[in-house]
Structure formats: C-alpha cells, structure tokens
N, C-alpha and C. Protein backbone atom coordinates (compact mmCIF):
# COMPACT_ATOMS: atom_id res chain seq x y z
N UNK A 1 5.47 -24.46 -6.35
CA UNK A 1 4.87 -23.59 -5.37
C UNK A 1 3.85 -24.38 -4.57
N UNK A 2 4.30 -24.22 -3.41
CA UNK A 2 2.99 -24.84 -2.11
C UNK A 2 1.27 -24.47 -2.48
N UNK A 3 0.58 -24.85 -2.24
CA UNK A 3 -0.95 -24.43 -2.59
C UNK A 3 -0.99 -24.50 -0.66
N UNK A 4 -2.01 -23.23 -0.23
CA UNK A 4 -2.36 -23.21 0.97
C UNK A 4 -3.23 -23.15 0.87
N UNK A 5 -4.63 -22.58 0.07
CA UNK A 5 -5.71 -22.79 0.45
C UNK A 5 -6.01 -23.17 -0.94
N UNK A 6 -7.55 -24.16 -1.59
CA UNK A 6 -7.86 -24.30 -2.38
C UNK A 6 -9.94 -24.06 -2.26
N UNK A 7 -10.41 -22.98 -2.91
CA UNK A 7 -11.76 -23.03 -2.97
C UNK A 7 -12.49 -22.71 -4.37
N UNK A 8 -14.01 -23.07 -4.52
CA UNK A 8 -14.53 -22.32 -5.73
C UNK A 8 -14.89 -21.05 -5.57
N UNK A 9 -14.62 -19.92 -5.95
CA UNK A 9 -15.37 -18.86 -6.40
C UNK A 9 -16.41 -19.01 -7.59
N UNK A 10 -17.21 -17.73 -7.38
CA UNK A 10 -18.05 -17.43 -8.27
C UNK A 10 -18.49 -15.80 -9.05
N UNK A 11 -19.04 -15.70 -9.24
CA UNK A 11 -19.36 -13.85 -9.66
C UNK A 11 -20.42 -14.02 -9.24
N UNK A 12 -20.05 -12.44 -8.46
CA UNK A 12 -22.03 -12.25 -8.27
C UNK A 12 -22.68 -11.51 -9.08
N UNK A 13 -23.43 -10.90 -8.89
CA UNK A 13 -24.51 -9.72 -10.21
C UNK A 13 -23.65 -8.22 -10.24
N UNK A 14 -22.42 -8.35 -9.88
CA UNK A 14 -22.16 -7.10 -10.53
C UNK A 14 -20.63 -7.47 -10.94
N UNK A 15 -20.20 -9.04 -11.18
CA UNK A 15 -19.35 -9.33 -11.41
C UNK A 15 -18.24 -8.94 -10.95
N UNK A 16 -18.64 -9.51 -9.63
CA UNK A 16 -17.51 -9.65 -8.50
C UNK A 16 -17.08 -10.59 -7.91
N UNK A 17 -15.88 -10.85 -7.13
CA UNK A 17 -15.08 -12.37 -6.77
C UNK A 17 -14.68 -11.77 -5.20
N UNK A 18 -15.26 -12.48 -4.43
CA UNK A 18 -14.57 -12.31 -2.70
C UNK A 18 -13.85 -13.26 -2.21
N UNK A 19 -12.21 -12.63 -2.14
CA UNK A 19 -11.18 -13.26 -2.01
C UNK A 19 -11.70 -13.57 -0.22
N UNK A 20 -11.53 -15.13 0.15
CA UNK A 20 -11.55 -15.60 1.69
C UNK A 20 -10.36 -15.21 2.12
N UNK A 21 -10.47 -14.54 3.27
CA UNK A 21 -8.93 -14.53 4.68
C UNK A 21 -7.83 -13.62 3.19
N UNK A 22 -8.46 -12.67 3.00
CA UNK A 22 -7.15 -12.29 2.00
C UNK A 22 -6.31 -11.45 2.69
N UNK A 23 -4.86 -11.74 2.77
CA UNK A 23 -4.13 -10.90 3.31
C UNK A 23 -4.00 -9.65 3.28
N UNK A 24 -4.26 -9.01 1.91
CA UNK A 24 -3.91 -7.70 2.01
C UNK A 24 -4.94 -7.09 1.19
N UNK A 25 -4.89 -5.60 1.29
CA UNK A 25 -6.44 -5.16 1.17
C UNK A 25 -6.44 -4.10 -0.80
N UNK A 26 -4.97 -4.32 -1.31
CA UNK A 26 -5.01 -4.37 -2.63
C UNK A 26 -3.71 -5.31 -3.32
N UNK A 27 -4.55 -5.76 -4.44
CA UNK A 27 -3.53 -6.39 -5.72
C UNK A 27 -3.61 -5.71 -6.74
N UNK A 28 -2.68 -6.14 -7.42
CA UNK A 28 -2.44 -6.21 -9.13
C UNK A 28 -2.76 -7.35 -9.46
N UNK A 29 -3.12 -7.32 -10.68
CA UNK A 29 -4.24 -7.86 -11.30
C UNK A 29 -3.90 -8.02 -13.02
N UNK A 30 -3.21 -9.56 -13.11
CA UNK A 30 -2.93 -9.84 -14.88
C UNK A 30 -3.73 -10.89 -15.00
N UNK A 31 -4.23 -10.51 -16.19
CA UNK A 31 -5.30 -11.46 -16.90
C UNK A 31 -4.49 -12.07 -18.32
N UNK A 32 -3.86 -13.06 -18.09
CA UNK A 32 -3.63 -13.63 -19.64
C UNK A 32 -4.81 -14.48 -20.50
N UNK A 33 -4.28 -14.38 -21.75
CA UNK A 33 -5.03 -14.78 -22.79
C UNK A 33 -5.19 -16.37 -22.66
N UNK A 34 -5.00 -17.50 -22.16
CA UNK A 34 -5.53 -18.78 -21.76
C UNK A 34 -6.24 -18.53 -20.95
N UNK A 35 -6.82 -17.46 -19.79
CA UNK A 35 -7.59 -17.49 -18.69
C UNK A 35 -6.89 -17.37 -17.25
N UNK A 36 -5.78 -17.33 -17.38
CA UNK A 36 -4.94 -17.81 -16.15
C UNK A 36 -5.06 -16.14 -15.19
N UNK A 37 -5.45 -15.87 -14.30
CA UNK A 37 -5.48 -14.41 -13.57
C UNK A 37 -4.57 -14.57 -12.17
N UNK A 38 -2.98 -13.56 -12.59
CA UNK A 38 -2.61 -13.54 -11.22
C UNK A 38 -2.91 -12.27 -10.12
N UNK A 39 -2.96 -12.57 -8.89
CA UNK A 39 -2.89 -11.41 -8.01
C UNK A 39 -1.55 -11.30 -7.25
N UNK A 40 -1.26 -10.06 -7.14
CA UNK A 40 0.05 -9.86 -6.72
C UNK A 40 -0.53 -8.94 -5.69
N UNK A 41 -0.26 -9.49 -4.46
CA UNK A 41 -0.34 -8.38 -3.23
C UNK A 41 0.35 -6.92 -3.42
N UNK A 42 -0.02 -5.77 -3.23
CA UNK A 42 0.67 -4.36 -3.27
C UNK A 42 -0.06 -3.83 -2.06
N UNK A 43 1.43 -3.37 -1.15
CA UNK A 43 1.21 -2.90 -0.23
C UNK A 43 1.15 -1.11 -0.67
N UNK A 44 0.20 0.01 -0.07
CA UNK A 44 0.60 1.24 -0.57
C UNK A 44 1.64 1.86 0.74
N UNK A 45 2.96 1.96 0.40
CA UNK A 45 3.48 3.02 1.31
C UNK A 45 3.93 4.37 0.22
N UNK A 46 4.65 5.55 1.66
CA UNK A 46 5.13 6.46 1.08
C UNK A 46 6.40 6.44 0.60
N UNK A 47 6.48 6.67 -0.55
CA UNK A 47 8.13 6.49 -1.16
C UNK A 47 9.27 6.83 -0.85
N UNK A 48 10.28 6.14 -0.40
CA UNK A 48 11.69 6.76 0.60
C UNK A 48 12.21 7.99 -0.43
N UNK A 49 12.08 8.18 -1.69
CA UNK A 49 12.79 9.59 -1.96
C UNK A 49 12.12 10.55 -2.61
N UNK A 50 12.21 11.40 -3.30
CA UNK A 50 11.81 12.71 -3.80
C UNK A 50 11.78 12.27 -5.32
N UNK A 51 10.92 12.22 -6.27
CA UNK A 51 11.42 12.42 -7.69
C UNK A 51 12.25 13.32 -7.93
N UNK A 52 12.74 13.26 -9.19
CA UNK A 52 13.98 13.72 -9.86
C UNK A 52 12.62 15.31 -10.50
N UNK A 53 11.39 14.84 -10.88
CA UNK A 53 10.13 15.86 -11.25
C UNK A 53 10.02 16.85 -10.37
N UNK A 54 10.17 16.23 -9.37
CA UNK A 54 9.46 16.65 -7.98
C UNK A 54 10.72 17.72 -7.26
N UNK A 55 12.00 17.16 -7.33
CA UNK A 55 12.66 18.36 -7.18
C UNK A 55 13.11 19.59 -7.93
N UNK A 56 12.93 19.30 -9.31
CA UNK A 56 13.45 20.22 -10.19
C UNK A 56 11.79 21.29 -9.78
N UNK A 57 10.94 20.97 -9.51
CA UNK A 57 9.65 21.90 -9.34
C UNK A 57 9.74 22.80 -8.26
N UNK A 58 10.67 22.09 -7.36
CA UNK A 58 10.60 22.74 -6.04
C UNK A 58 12.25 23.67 -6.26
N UNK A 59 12.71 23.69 -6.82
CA UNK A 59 14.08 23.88 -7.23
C UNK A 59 13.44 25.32 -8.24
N UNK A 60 12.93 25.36 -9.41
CA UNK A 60 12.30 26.50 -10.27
C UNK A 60 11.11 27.21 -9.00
N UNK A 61 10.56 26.95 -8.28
CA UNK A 61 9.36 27.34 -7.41
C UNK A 61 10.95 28.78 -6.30
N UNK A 62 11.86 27.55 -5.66
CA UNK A 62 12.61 28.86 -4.89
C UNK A 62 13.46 29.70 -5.61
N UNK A 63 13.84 29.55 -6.78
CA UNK A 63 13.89 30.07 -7.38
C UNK A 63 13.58 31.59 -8.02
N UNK A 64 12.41 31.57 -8.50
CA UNK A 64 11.08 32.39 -8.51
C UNK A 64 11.39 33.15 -7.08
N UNK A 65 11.09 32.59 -6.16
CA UNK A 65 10.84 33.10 -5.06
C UNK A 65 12.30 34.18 -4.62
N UNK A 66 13.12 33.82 -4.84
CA UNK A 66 14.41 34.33 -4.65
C UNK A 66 14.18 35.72 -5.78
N UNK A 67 13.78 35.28 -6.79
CA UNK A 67 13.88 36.34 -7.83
C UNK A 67 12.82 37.73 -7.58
N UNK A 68 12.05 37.06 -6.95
CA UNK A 68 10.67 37.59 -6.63
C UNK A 68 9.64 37.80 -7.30
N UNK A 69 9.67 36.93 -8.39
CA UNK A 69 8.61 36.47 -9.08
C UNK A 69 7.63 35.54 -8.07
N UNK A 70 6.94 36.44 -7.60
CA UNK A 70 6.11 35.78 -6.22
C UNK A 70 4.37 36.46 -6.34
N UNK A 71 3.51 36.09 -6.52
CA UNK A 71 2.08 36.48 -6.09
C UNK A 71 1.56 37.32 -5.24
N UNK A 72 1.07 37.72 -5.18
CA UNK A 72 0.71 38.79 -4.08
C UNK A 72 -0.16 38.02 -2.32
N UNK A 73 0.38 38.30 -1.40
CA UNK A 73 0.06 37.79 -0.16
C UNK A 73 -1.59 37.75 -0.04
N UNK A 74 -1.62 36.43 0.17
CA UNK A 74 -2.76 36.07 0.47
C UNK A 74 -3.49 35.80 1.89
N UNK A 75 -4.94 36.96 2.21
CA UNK A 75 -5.24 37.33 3.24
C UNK A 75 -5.75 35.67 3.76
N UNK A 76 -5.16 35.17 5.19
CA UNK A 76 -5.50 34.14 5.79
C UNK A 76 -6.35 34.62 7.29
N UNK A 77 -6.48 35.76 7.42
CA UNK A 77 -7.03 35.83 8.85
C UNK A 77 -8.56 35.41 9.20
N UNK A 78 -9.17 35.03 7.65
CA UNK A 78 -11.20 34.50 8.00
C UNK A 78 -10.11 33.30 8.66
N UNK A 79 -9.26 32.74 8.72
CA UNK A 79 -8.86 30.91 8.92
C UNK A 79 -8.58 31.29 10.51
C-alpha cells in the first residue's frame, strides 16, 4: 500500500487525535491488541431497501387498519 501522507500526532487533555485534511467526516475505528489502530472511512447514506423488520411492521400496522383495530382520531386543528 502507497503511504500519502506521513505525520506525528499526539493527545490532547481530553484524549483526542486531529486527523490533518481528513477526507471524510466519520470512521470505524479497530484497535488491535499490538497497538496497531485502523480507520475505515464510512460514508452515512440512506439505505436502497426496506428491512425485511420494517415491512412485516408496516404489513401488521395495515392490517389492523383494514380490520379496524384503529385508535381514535386525533384532533390536529391547534397545528
């Protein structure tokens, strides 16, 4: 692997490290047992699909709703 930049860090008083020119604004973070710490850039996006959780909830929710196991209407007109 190429090395592109090489500097010292240090900790400051609340035991912290400021990455220079860092590309991205979170990592992951492994600490092995010799000392060796990698960072792995993680970008956050939104996930291209639906959980398998996430639909069965919405799946029992219309459900309900179909059945009319439903709550009683909630007044929105203070909004």
């Amino acid at each position: 692997m190429e090395t592109v930049k090489v500097y010292d860090a240090h900790l400051d008083s609340k035991k912290r490290i400021t990455l220079r020119g860092a590309a991205f604004e979170n990592y992951n973070v492994k600490i092995y047992k010799n000392g060796c710490i990698i960072l792995e850039p993680r970008v956050l996006a939104v996930p291209d699909t639906i959980s398998a959780r996430s639909l069965k909830a919405m799946d029992e929710a219309v459900a309900n709703f179909n059945a009319g196991t439903v709550s009683s209407p909630i007044d929105l007109s203070d909004f």
